[in-house]
N, C-alpha and C. Protein backbone atom coordinates (compact mmCIF):
# COMPACT_ATOMS: atom_id res chain seq x y z
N UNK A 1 227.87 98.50 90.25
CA UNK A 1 227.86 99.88 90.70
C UNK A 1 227.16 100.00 92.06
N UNK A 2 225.79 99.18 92.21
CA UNK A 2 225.39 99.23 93.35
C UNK A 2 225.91 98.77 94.89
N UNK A 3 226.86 97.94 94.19
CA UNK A 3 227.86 97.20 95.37
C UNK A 3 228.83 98.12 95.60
N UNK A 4 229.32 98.86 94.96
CA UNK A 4 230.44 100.08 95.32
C UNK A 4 229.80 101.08 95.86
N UNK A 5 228.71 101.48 95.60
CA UNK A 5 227.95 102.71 96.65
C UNK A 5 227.61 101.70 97.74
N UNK A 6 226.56 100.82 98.29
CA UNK A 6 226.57 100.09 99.07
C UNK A 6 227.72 100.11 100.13
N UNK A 7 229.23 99.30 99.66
CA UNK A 7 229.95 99.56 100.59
C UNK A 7 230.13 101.16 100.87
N UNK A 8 230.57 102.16 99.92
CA UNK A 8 230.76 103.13 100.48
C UNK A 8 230.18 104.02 101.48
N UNK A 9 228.83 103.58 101.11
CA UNK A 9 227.35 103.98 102.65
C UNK A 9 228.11 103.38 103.62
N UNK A 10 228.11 102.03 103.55
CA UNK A 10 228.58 101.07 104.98
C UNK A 10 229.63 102.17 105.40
N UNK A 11 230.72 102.20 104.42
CA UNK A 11 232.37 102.82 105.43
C UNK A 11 232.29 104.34 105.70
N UNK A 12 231.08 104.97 105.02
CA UNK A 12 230.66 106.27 105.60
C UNK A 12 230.28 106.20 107.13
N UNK A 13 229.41 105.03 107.40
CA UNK A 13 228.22 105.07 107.99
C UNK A 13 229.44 104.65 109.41
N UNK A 14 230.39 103.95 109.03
CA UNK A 14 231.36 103.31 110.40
C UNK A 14 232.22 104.48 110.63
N UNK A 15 232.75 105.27 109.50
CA UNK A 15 233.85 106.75 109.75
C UNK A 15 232.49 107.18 110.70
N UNK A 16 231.27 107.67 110.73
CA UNK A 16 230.87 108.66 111.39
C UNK A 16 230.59 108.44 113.03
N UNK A 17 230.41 106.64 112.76
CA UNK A 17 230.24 106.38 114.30
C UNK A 17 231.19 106.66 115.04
N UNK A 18 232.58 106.09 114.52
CA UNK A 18 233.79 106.33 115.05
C UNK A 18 234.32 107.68 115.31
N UNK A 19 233.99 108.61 114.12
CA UNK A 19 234.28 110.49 114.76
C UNK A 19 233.37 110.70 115.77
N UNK A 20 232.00 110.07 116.07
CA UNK A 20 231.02 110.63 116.83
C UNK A 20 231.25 110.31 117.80
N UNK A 21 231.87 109.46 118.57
CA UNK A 21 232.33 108.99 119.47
C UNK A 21 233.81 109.25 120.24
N UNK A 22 234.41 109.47 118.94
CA UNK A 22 235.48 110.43 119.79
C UNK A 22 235.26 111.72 120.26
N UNK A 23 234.28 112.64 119.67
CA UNK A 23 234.23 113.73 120.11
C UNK A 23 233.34 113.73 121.18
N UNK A 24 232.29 113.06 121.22
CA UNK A 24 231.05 112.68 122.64
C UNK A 24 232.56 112.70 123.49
N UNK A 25 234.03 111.21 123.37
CA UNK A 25 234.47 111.28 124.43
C UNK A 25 235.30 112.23 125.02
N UNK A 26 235.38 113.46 124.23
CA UNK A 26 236.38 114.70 124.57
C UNK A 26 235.50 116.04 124.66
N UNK A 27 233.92 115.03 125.16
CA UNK A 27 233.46 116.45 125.18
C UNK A 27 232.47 117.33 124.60
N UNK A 28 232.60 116.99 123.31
CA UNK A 28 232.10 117.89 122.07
C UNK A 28 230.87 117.48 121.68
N UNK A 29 229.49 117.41 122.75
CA UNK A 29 228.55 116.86 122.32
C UNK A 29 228.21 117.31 121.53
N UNK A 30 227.97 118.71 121.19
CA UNK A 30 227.17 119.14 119.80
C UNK A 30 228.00 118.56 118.12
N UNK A 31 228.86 118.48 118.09
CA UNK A 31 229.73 117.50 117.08
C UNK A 31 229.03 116.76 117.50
N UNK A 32 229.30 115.36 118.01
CA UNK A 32 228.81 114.46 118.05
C UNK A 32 227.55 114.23 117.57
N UNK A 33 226.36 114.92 118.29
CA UNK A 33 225.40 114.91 117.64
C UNK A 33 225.11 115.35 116.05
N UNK A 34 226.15 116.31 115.65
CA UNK A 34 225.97 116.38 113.76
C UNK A 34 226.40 115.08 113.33
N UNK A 35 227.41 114.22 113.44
CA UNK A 35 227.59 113.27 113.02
C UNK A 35 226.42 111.95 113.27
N UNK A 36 226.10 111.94 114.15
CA UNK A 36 225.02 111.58 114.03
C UNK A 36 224.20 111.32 113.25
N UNK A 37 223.34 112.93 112.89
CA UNK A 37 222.94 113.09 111.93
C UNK A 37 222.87 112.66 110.33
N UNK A 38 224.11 112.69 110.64
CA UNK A 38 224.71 112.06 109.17
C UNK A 38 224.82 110.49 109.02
N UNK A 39 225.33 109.95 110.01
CA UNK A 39 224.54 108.65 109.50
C UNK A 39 223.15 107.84 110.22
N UNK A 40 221.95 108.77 110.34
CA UNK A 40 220.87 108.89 109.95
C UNK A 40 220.78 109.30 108.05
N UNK A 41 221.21 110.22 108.20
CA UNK A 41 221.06 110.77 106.59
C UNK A 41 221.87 109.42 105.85
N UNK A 42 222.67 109.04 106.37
CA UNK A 42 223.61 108.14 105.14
C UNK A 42 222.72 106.29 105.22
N UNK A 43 222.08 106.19 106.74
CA UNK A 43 221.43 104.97 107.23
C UNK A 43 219.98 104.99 105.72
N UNK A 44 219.68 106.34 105.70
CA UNK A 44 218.34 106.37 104.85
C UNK A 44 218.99 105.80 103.28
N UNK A 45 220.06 106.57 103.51
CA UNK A 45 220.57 106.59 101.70
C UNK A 45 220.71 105.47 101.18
N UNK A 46 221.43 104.01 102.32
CA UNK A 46 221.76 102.94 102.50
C UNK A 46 220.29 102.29 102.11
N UNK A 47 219.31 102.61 102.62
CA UNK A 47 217.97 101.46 102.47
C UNK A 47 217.33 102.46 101.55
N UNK A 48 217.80 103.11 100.90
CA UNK A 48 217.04 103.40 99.31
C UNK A 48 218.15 101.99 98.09
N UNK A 49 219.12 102.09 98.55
CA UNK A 49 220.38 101.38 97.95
C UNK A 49 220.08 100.37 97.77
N UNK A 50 219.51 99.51 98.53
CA UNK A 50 219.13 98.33 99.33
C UNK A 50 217.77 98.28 98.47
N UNK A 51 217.16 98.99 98.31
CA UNK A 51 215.24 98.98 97.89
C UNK A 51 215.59 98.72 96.65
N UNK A 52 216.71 98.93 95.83
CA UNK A 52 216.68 99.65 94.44
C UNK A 52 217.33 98.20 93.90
N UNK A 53 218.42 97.66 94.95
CA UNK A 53 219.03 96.19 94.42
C UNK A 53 217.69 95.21 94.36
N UNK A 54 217.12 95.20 94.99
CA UNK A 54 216.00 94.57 95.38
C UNK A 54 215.00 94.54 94.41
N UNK A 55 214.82 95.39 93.64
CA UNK A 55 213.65 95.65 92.45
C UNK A 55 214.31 95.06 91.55
């Protein structure tokens, strides 16, 4: 189970770079910067994921 959330953090964490970056390139810094956000929020979620395989 932990390996299926795991990846799904990871392919969250690559969708957001990739939207965040299209919109930075058309412009839309404030988008950009929410996505961001989010994988900060999803980077944290990832190394609780990570802490928890680990124990």
């Amino acid at each position: 189970m932990n390996s299926t959330l795991y990846q799904l953090l990871k392919n969250d964490i690559r969708a957001s770079i990739a939207l965040a970056r299209s919109y930075r390139l058309a412009g839309k810094r404030r988008i950009a910067i929410q996505f961001m956000a989010d994988i900060k929020e999803t980077r944290k979620e990832l190394t609780e994921v990570i802490a928890n395989v680990a124990s």
